[in-house]
C-alpha atoms as a PDB file:
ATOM      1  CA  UNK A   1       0.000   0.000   0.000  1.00  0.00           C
ATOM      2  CA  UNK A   2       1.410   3.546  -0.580  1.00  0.00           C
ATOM      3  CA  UNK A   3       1.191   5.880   1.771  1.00  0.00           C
ATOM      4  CA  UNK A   4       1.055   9.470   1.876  1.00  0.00           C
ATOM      5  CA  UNK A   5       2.768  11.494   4.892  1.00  0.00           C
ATOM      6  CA  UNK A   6       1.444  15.014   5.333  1.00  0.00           C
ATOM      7  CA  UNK A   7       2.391  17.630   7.836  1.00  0.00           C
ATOM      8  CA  UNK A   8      -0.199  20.377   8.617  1.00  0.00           C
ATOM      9  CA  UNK A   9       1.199  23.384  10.072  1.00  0.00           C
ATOM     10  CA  UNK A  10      -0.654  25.841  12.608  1.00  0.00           C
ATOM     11  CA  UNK A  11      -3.952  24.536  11.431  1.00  0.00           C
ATOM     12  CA  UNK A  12      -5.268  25.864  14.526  1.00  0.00           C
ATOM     13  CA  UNK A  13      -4.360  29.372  13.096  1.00  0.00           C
ATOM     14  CA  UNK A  14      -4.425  29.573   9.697  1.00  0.00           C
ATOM     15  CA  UNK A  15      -7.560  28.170   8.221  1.00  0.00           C
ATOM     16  CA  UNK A  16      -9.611  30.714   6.595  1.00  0.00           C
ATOM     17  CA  UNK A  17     -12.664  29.885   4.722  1.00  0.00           C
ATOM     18  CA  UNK A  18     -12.171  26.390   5.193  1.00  0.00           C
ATOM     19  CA  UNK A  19      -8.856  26.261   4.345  1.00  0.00           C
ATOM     20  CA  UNK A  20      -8.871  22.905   6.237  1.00  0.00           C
ATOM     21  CA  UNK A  21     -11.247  20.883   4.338  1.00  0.00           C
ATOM     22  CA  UNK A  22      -7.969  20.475   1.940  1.00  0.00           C
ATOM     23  CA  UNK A  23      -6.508  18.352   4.491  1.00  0.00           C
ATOM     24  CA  UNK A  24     -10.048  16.374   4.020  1.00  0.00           C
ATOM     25  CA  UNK A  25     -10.539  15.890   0.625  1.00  0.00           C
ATOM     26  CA  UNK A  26      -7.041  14.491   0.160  1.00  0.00           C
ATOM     27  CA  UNK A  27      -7.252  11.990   2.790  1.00  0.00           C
ATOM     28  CA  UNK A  28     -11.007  11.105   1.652  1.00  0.00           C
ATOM     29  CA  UNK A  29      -9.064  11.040  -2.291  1.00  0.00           C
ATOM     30  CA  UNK A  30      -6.510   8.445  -1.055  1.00  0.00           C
ATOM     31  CA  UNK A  31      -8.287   6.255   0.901  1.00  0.00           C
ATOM     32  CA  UNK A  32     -11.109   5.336  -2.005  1.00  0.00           C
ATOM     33  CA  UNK A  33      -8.015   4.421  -3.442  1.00  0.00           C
ATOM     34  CA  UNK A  34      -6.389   2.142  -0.856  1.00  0.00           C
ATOM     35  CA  UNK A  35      -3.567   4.574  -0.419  1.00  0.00           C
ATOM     36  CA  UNK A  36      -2.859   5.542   3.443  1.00  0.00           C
ATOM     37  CA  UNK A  37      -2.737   9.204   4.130  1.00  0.00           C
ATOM     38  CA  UNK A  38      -1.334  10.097   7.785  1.00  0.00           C
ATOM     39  CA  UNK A  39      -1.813  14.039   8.743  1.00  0.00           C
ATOM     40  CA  UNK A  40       0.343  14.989  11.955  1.00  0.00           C
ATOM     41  CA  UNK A  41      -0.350  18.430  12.837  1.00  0.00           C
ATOM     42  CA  UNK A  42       1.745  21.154  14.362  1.00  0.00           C
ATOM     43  CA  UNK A  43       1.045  24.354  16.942  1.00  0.00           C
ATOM     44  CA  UNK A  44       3.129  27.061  18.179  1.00  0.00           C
ATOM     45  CA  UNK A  45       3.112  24.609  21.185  1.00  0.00           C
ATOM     46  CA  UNK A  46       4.005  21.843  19.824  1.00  0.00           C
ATOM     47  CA  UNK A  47       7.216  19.718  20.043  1.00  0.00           C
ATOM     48  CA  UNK A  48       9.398  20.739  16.466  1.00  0.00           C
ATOM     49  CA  UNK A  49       8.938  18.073  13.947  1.00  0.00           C
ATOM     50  CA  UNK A  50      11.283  16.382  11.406  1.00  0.00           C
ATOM     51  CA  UNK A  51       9.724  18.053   8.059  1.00  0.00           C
ATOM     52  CA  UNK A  52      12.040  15.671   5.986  1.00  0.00           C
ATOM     53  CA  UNK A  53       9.693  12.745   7.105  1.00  0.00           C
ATOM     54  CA  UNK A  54       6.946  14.411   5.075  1.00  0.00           C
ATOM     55  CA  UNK A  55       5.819  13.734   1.533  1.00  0.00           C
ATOM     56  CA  UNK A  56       3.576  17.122   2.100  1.00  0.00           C
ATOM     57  CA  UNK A  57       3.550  20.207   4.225  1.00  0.00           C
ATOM     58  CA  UNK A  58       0.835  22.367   4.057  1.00  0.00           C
ATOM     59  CA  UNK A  59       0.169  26.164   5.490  1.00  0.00           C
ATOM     60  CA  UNK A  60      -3.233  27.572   5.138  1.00  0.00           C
ATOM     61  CA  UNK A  61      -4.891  31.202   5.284  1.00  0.00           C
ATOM     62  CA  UNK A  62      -5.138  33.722   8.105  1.00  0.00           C
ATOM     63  CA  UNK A  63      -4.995  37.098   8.820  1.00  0.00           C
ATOM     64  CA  UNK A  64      -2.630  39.644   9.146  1.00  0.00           C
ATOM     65  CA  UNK A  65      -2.794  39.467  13.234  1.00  0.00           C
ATOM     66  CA  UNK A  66      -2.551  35.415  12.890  1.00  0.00           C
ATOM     67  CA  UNK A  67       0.735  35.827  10.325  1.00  0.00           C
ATOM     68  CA  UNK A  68       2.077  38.241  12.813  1.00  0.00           C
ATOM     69  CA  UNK A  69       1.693  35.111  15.966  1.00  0.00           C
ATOM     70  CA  UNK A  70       3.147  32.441  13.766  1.00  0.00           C
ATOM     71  CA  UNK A  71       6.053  34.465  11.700  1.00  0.00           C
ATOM     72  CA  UNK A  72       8.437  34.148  14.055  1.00  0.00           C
ATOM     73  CA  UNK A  73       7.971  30.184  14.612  1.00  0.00           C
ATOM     74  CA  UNK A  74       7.833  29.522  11.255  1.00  0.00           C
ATOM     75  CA  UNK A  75      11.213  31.249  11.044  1.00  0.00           C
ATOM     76  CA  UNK A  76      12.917  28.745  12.909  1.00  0.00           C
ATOM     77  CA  UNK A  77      11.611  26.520  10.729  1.00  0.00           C
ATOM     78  CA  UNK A  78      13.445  28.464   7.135  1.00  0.00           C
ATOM     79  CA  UNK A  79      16.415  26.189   6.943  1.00  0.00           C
ATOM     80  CA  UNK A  80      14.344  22.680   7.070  1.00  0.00           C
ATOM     81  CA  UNK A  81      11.547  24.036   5.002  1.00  0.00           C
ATOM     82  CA  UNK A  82      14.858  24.991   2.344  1.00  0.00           C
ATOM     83  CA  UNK A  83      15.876  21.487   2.603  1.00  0.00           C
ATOM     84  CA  UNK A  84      12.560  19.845   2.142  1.00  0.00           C
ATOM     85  CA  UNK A  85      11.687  22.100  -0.506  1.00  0.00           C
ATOM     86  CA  UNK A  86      14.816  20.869  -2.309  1.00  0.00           C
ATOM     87  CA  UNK A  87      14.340  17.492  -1.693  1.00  0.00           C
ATOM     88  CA  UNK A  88      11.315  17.291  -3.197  1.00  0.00           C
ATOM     89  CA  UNK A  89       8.749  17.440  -0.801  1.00  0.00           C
ATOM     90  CA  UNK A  90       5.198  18.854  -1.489  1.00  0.00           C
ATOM     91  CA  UNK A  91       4.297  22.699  -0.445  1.00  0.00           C
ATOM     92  CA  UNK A  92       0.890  23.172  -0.521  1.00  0.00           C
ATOM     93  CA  UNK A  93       0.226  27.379   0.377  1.00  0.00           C
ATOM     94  CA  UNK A  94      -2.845  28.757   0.584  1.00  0.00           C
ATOM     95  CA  UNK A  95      -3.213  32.723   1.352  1.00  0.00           C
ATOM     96  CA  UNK A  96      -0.933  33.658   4.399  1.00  0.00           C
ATOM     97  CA  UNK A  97       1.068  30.615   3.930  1.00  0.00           C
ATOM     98  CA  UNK A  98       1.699  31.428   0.155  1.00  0.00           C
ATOM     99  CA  UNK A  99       3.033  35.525   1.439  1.00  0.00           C
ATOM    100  CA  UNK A 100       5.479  33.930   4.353  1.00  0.00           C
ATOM    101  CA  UNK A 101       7.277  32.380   1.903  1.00  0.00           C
ATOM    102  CA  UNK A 102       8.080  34.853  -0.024  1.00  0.00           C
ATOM    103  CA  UNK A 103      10.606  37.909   1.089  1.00  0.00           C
ATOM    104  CA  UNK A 104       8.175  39.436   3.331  1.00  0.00           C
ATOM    105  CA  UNK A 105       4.588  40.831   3.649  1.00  0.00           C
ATOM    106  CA  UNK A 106       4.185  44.315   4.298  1.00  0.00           C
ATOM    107  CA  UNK A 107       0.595  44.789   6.139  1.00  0.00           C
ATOM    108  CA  UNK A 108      -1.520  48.104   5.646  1.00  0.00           C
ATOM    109  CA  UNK A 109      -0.141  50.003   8.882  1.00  0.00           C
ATOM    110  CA  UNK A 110       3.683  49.146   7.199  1.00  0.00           C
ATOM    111  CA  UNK A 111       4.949  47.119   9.114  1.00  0.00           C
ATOM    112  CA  UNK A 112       7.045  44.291   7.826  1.00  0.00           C
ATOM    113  CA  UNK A 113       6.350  40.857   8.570  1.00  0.00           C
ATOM    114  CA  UNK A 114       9.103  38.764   7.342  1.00  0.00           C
ATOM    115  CA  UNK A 115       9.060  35.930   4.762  1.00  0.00           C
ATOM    116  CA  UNK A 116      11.386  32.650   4.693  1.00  0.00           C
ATOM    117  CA  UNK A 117      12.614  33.826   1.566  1.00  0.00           C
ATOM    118  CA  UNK A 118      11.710  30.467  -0.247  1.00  0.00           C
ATOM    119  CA  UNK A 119      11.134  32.238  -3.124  1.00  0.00           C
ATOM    120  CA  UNK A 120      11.645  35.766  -4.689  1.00  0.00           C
ATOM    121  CA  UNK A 121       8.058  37.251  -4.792  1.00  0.00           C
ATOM    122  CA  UNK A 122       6.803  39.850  -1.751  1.00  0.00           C
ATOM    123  CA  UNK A 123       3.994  40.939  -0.757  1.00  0.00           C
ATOM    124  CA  UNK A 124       2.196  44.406   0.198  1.00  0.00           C
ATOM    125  CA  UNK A 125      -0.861  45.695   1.412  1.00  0.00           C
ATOM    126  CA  UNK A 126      -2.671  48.654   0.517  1.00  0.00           C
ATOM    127  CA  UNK A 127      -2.573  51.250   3.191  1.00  0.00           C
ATOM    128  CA  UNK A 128      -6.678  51.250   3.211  1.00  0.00           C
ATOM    129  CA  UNK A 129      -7.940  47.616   4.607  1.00  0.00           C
ATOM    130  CA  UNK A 130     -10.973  48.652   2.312  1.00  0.00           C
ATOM    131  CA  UNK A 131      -8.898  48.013  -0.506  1.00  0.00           C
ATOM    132  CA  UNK A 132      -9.363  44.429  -1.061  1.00  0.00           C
ATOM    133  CA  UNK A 133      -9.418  41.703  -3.749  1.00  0.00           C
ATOM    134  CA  UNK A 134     -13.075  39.741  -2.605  1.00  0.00           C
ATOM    135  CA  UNK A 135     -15.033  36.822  -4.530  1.00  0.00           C
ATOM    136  CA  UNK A 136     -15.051  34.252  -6.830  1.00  0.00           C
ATOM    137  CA  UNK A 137     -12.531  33.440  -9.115  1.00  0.00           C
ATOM    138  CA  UNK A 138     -11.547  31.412 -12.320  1.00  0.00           C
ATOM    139  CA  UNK A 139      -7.905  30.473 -13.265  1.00  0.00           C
ATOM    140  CA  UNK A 140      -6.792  28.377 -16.081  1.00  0.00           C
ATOM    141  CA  UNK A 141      -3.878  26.007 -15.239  1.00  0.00           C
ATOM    142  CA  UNK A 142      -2.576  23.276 -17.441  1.00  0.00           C
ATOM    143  CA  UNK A 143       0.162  22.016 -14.382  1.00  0.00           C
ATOM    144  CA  UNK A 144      -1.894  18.426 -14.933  1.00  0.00           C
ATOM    145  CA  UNK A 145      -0.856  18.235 -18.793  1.00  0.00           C
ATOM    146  CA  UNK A 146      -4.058  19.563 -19.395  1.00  0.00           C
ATOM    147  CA  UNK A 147      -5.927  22.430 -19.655  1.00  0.00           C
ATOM    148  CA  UNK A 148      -8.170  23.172 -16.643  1.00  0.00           C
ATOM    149  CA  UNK A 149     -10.373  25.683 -15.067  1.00  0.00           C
ATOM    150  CA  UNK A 150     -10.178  26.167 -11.269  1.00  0.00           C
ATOM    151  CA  UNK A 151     -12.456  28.000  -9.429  1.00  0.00           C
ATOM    152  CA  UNK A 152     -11.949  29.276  -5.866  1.00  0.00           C
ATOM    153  CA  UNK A 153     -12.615  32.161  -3.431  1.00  0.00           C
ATOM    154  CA  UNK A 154     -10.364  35.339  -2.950  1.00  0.00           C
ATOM    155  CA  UNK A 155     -10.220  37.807   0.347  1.00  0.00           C
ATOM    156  CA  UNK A 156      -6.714  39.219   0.254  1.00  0.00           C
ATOM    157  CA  UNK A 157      -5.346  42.944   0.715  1.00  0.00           C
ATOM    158  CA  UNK A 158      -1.697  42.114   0.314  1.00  0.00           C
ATOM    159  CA  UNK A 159      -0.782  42.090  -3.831  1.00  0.00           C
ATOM    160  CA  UNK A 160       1.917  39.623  -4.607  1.00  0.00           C
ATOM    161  CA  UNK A 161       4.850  40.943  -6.518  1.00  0.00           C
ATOM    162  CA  UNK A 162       7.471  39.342  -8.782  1.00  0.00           C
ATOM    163  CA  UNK A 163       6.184  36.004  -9.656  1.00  0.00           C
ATOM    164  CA  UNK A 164       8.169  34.225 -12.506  1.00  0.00           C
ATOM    165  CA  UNK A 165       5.813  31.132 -12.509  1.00  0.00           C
ATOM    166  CA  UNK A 166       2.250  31.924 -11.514  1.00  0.00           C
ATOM    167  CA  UNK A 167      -0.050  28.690 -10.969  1.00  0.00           C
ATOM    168  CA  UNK A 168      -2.457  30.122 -13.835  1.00  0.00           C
ATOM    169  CA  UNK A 169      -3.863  32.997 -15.975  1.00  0.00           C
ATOM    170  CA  UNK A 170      -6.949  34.658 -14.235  1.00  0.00           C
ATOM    171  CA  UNK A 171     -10.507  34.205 -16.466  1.00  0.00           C
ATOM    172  CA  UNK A 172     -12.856  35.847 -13.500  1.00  0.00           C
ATOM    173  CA  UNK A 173     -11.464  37.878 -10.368  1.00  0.00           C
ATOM    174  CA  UNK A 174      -8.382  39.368  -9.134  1.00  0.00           C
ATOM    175  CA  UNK A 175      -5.218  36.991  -8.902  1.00  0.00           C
ATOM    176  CA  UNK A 176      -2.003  38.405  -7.484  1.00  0.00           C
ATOM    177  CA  UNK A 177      -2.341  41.421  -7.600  1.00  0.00           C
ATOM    178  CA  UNK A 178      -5.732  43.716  -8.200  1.00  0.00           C
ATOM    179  CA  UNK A 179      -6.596  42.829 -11.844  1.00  0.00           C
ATOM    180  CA  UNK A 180      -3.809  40.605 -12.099  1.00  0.00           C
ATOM    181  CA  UNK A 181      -3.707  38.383 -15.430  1.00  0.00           C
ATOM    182  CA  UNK A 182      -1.886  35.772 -13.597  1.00  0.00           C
ATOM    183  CA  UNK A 183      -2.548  34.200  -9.877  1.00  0.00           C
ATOM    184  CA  UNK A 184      -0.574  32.013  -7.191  1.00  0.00           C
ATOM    185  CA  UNK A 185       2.894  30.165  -8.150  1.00  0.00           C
ATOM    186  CA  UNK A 186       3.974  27.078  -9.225  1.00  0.00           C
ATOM    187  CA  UNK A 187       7.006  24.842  -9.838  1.00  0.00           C
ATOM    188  CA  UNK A 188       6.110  21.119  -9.610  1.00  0.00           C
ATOM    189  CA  UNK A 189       6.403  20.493  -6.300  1.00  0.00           C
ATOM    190  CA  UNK A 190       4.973  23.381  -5.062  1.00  0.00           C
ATOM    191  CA  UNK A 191       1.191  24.936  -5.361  1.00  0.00           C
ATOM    192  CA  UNK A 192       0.967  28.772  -3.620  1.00  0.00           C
ATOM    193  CA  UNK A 193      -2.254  30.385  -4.327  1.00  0.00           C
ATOM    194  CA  UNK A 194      -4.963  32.717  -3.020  1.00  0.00           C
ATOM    195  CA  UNK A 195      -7.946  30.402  -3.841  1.00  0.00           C
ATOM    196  CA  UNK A 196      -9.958  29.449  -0.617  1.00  0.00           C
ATOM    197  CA  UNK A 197     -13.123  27.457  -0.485  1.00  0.00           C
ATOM    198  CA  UNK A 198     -11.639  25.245   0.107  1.00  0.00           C
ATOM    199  CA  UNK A 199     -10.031  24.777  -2.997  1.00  0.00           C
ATOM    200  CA  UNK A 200      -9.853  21.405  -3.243  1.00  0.00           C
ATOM    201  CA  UNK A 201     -13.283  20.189  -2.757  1.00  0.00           C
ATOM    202  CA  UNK A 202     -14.052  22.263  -5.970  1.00  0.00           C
ATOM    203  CA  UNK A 203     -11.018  21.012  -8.742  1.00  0.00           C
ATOM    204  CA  UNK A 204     -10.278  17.224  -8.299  1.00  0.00           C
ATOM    205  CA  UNK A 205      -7.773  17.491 -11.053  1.00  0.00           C
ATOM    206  CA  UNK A 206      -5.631  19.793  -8.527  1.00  0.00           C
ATOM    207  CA  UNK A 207      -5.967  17.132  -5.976  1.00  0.00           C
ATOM    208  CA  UNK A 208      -5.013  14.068  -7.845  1.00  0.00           C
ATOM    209  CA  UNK A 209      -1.613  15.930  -9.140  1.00  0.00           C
ATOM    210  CA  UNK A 210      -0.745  16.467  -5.311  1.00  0.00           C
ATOM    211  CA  UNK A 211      -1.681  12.863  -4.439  1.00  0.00           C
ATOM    212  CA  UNK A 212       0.011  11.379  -7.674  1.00  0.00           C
ATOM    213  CA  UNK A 213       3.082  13.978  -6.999  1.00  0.00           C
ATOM    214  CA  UNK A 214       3.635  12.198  -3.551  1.00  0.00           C
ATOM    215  CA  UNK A 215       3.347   8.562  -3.924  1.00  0.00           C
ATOM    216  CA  UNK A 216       5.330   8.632  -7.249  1.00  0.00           C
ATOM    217  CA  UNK A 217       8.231  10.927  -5.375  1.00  0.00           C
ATOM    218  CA  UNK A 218      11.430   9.102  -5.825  1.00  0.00           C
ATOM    219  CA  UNK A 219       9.924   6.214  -7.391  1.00  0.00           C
ATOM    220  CA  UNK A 220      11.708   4.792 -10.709  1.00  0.00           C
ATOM    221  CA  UNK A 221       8.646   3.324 -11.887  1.00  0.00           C
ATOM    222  CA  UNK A 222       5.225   5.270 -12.166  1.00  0.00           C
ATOM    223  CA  UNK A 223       2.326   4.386 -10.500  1.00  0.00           C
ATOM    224  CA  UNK A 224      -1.069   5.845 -11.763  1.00  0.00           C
ATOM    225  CA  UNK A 225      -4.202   6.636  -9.965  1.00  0.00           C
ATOM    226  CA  UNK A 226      -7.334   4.904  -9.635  1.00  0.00           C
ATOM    227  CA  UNK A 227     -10.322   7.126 -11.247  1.00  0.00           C
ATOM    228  CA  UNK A 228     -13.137   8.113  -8.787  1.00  0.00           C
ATOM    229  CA  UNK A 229     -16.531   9.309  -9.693  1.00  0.00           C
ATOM    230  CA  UNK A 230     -16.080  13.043  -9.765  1.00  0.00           C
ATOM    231  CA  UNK A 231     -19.215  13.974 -11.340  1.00  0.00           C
ATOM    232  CA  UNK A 232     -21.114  15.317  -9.000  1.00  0.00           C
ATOM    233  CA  UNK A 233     -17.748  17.926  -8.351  1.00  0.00           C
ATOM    234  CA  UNK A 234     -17.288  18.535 -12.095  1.00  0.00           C
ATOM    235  CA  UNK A 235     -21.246  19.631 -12.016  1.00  0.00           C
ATOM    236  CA  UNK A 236     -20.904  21.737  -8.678  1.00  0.00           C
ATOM    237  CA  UNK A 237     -18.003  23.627 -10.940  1.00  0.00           C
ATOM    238  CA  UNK A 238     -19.700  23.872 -14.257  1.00  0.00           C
ATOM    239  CA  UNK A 239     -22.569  25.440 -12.777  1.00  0.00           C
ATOM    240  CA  UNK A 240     -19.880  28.253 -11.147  1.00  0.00           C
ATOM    241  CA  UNK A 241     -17.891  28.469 -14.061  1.00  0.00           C
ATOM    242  CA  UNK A 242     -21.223  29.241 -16.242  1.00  0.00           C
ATOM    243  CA  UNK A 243     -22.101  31.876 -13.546  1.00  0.00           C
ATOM    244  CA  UNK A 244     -18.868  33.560 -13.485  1.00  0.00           C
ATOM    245  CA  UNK A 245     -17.555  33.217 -17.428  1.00  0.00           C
ATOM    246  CA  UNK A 246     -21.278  32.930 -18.918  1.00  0.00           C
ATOM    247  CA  UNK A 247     -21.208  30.385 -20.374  1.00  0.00           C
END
């Protein structure tokens, strides 16, 4: 049986909008498929884990006053994060955990909160918390091989800057930045994106490329995933994507 091992970090902090029903949907994904999907989970409080032991780590949403309590902890975490990240482990970065690991996030009073530095993009907020990028969204990816459209939920102030490899051009909604063409970033082992909802429950095709990501890491010889019925989730979407693109 393969198994996927997934760390989920401050869940108890950073799970805007559901952000936590990810964590769901990928362990309900592998286990119609026989495959065994452990999900430790670490607090502030919690003893330090080994984050090489993990096929996955995954940071949710949360706002600026819950980035602020968990910046400095996840700082002491930069250099393992570096090394997992190069050793091919998963990062999975929704919202607040996407802006940490860039340079830093500058919040709308101006203070700097700072990233890991994982990657080059930063983050700022408008100096009016009014100013926000709210609602539905659309992006079209093709990180699957394929072309597909993924539909989520955006609440962010903070526009992200300097992204080489976005996750996807934006069809409906903001992205990145306010009237962004582009949204999130990508490289194959990484997914960093604004998209709440949570976004899993909504694009199965995003979900599979995680799960087959992980069980094939460092294997020589491919292993392919069972199908599962996804029709009544490919319905739920059509109906949004015919809302928000008119179809």
């Amino acid at each position: 049986m393969s198994t996927v091992k997934i760390l989920h970090m401050y869940a108890d902090m950073l799970d805007l909008y559901g952000d936590s029903g990810n964590m769901e949907i990928l362990s309900y994904r592998c286990r119609m498929r026989g495959i065994d999907c452990i999900i430790d989970k670490y607090s502030i409080d919690s003893e330090k884990p080994d984050l090489s032991q993990y096929d996955l780590i995954y940071i949710g949403g949360g706002a600026d006053l819950e980035q602020q309590h968990i910046s400095e902890d996840l700082l002491t975490f930069r250099d393992q994060l570096k090394a997992a990240h190069e050793a091919g482990t998963f990062l999975f970065l929704i919202c607040g955990g996407y802006q940490l690991m860039g340079k830093f996030y500058r919040d709308a009073d101006g203070n700097d909160i700072p990233g890991l530095g994982l990657f080059d993009y930063y983050t700022v907020a408008p100096n009016s918390r009014r100013k926000r990028c709210i609602g539905n969204i659309v992006i079209r990816t093709e990180i699957t091989g394929k072309q597909v459209e993924v539909v989520g939920f955006e609440n962010h102030g903070g526009q992200t800057h300097d992204v080489r490899t976005p996750l996807g051009s934006v069809l409906c909604g903001n992205g990145n930045c306010k009237n962004s063409p582009s949204e999130g970033y990508f490289e194959k082992n990484v997914i960093a994106t604004y998209l709440h909802g949570p976004m899993l429950a909504k694009n199965p095709e995003i979900s599979d490329y995680i799960i087959s990501y992980c069980i094939n890491r460092g294997q020589s010889d491919r292993v392919g995933l069972k199908p599962l019925d996804d029709s009544l989730e490919l319905a739920c979407r059509e109906v949004m994507l015919g809302r928000l693109l008119k179809k």
